[in-house]
Protein backbone atom coordinates (compact mmCIF):
# COMPACT_ATOMS: atom_id res chain seq x y z
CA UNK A 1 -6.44 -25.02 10.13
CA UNK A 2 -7.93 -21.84 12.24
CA UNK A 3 -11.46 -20.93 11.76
CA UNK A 4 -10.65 -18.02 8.93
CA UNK A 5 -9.48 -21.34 6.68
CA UNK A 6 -12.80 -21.32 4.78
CA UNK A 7 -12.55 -17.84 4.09
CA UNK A 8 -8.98 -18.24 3.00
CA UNK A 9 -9.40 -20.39 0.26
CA UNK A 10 -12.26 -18.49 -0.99
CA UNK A 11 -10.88 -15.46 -0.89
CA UNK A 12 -7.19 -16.44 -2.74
CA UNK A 13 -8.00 -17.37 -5.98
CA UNK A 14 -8.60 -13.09 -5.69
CA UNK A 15 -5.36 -12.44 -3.70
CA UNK A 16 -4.01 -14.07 -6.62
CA UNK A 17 -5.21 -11.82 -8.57
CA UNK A 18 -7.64 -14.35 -10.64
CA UNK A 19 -10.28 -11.31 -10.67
CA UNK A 20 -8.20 -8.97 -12.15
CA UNK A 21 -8.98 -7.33 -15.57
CA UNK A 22 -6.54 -6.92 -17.99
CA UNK A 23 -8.61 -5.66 -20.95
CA UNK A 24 -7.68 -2.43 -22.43
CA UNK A 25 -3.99 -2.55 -21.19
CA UNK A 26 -1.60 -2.20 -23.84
CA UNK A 27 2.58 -1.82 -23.25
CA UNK A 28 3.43 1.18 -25.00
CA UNK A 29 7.12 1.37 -23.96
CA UNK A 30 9.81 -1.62 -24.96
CA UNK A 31 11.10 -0.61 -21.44
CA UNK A 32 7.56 -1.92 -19.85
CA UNK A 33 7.41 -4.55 -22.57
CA UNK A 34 10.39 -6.02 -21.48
CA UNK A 35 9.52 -6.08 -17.27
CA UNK A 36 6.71 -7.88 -18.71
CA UNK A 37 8.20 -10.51 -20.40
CA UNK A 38 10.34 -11.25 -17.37
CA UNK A 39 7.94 -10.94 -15.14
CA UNK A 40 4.80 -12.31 -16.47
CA UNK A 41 2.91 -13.04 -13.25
CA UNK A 42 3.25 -8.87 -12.03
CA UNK A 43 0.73 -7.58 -14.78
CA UNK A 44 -2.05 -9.52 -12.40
CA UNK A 45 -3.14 -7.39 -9.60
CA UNK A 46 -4.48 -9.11 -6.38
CA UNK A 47 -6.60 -7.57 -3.58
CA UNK A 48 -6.62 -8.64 -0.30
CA UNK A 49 -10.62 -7.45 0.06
CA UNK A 50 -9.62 -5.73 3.72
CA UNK A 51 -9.09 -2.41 3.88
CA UNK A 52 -8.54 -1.94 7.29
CA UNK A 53 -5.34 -4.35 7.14
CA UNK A 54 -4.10 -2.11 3.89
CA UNK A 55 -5.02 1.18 5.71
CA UNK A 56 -3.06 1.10 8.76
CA UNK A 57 0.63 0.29 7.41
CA UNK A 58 -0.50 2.45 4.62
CA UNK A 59 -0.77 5.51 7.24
CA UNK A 60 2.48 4.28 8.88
CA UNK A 61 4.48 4.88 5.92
CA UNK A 62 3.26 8.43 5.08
CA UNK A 63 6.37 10.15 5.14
CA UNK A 64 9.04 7.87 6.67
CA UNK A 65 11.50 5.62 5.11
CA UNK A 66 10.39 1.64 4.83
CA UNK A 67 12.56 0.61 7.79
CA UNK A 68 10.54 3.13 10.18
CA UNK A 69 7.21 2.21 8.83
CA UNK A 70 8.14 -1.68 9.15
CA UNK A 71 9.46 -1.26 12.85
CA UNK A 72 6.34 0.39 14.02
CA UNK A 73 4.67 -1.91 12.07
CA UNK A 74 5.91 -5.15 13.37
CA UNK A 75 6.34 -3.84 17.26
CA UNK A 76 2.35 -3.11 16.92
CA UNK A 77 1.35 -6.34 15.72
CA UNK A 78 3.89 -8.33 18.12
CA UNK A 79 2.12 -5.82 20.94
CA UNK A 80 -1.52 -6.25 19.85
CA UNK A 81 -2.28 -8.79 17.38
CA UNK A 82 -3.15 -12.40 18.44
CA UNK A 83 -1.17 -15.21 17.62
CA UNK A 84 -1.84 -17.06 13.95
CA UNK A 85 -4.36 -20.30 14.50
CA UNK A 86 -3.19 -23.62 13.07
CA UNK A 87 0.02 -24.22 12.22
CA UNK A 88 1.72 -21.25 11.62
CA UNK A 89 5.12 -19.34 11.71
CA UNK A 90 6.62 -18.54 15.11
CA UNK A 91 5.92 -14.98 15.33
CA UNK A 92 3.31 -14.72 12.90
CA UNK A 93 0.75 -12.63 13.88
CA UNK A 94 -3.45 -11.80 13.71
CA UNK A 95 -3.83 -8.46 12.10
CA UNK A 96 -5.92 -6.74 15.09
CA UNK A 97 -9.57 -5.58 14.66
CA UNK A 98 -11.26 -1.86 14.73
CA UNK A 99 -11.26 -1.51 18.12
CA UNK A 100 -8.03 -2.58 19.24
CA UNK A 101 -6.78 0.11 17.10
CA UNK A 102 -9.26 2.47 18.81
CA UNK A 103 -8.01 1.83 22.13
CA UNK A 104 -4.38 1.75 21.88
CA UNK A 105 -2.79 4.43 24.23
CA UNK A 106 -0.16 7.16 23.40
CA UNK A 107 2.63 5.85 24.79
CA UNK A 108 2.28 2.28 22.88
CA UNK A 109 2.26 4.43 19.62
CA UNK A 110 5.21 6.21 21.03
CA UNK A 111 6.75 2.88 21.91
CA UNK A 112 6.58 1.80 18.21
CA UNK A 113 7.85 4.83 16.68
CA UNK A 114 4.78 6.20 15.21
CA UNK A 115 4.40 9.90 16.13
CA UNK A 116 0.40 11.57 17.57
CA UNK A 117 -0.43 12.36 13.83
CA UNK A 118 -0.18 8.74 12.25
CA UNK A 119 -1.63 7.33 15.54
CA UNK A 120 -4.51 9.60 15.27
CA UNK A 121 -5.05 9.00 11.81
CA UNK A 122 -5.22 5.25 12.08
CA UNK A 123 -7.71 5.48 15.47
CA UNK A 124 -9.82 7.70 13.47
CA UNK A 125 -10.14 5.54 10.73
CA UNK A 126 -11.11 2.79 13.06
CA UNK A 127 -14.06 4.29 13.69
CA UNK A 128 -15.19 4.25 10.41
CA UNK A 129 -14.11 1.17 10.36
CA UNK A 130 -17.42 -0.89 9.24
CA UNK A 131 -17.96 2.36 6.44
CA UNK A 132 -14.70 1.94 4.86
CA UNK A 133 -14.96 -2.15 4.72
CA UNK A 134 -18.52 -1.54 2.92
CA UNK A 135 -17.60 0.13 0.13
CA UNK A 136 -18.80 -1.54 -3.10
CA UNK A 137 -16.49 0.55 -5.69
CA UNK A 138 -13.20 1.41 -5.54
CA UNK A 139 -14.17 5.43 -6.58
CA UNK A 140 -16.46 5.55 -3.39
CA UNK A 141 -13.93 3.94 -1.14
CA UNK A 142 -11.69 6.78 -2.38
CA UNK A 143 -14.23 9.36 -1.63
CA UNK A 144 -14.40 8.20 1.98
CA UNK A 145 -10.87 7.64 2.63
CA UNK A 146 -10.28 11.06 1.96
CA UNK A 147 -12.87 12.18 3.73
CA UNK A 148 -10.95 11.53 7.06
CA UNK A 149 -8.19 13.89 8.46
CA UNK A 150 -4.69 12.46 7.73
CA UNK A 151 -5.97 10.63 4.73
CA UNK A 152 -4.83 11.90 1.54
CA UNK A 153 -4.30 11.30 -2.42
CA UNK A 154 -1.16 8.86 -1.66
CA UNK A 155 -2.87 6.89 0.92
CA UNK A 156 -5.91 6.14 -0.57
CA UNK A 157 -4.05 4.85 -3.71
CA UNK A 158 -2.38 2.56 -1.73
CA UNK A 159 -5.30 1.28 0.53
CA UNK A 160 -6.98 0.54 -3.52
CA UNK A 161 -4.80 -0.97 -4.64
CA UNK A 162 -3.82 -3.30 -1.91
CA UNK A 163 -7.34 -4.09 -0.71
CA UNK A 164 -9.10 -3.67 -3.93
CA UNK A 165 -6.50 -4.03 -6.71
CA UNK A 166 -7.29 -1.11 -8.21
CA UNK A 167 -5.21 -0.80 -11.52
CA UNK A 168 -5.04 2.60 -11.83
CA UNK A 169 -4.77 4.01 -8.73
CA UNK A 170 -1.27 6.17 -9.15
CA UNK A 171 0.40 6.69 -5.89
CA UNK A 172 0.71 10.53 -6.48
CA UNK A 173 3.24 11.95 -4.00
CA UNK A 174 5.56 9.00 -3.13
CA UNK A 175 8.96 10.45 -2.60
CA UNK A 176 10.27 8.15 -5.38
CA UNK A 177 7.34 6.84 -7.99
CA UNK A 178 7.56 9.94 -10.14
CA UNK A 179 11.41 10.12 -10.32
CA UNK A 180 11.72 6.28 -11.62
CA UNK A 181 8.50 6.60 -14.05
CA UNK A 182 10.32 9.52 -15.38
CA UNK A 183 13.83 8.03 -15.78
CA UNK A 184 12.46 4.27 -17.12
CA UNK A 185 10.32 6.07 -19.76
CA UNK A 186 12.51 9.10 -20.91
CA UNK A 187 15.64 9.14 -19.09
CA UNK A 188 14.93 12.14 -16.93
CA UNK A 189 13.61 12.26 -13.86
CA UNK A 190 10.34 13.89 -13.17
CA UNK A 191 7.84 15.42 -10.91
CA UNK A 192 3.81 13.95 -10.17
CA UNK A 193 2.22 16.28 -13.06
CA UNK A 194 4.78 15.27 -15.30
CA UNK A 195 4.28 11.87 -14.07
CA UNK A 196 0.60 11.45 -14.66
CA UNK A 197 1.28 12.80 -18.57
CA UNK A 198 3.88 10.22 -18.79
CA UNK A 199 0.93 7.85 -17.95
CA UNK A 200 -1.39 9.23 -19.82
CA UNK A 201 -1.11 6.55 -22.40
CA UNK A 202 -1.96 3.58 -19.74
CA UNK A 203 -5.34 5.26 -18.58
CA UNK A 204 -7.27 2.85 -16.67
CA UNK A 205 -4.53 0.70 -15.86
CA UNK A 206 -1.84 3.60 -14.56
CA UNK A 207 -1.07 1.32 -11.30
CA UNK A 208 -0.32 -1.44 -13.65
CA UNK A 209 1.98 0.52 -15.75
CA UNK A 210 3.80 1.83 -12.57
CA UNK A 211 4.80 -1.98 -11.42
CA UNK A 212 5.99 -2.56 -14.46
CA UNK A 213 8.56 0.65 -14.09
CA UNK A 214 9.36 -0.43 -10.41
CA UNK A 215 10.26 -3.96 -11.99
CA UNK A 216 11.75 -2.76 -14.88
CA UNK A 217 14.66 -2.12 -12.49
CA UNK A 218 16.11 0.99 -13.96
CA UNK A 219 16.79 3.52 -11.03
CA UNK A 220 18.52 7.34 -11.44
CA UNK A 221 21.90 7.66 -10.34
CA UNK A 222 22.14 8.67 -7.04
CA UNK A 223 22.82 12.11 -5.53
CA UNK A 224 22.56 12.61 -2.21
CA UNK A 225 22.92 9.95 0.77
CA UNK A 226 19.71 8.06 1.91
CA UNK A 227 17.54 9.45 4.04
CA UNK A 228 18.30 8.45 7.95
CA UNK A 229 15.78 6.43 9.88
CA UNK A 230 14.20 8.51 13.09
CA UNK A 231 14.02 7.67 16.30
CA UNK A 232 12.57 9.54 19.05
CA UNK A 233 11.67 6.65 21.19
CA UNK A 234 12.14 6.92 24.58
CA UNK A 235 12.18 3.41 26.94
């Protein structure tokens, strides 16, 4: 056991989602009422409580396809994070802290895939590091997530509802939420405003509502092929 143990078993009873309130969520949709009778476990929401370790992949996927997110993702930690304490998987790596992120050159981010914008983004945030990890709601952690350059609507919906569980923070602007909320509710695909009416109904717990769609499983046919995975690395 490394020395974060205690804090670990405090702490997961929440990652668990044990302090997560369900009250005043109601499925309105057989489609939703039927992801939630196979999946009983997804209507509770964990949070992680760090919102450092939910920001920074959370800026690495802002516009980029998972596998390009993931890459830079995993060649960062493997480059700066420290190795897990205790027993632990080969490989497994330490989320690093503020500063680390601070001080990691250009050509590292270049190294991982993640272009000057993303990389500034994330060293910015750093900074504000101790502000962000402070909050006490998730409304003012919102207000100073988007606060920073880089930061926007999409990201900070993420960061809350990964680090604080928010329920009804709606990832407005994903390339595919709106399209699936659309099709699993009415058939028809749809864009963010027509999204948010669609959700309307779920107030308070729109985030919720969303997983349910994503594990619902129903998808629009596809059109086009998928988008390619950049790579401007040079070695």
């Amino acid at each position: 056991m490394g020395p974060g143990a205690g804090w670990a078993l405090e702490t997961l009873p929440a990652l668990l989602g044990a302090d997560d309130d369900l009250s005043g969520f109601t499925v309105r949709h057989e489609v939703l009422a039927e992801a939630a009778r196979r999946h009983p476990g997804a209507l509770r929401i964990g949070r992680t409580g760090r919102v450092m370790e939910a920001l920074v992949p959370a800026v690495l996927e802002q516009k980029v396809v998972g596998q390009e997110a993931w890459r830079a993702w995993r060649w960062l930690l493997g480059r700066y994070g420290e190795p897990a304490p205790g027993p632990a998987p080969e490989g497994m790596r330490v989320v690093p802290e503020p500063e680390v992120w601070r001080q990691i050159p250009s050509w590292h981010w270049h190294r991982s895939g993640a272009e000057a914008v993303r990389a500034r983004t994330i060293a910015t945030a750093a900074w504000h590091a101790a502000k962000l990890e402070a909050a006490a709601t998730t409304q003012e952690l919102d207000r100073l997530l988007r606060a920073l350059p880089g930061i926007g609507v999409w990201t900070s919906a993420e960061v809350r509802q990964r680090a604080f569980g928010d329920p009804d923070a709606v990832s407005v602007g994903d390339f595919h939420l709106a399209k699936l909320v659309g099709y699993a509710l009415t058939g028809e695909k749809t864009d963010d405003p027509g999204m948010l009416r669609l959700l309307e109904p779920y107030a308070g717990h729109r985030h919720r509502a969303t997983v349910l769609v994503w594990l619902s499983g129903l998808r629009p046919p596809a059109r086009g092929p998928r988008m390619s995975v950049r790579d401007y690395r040079s070695f």
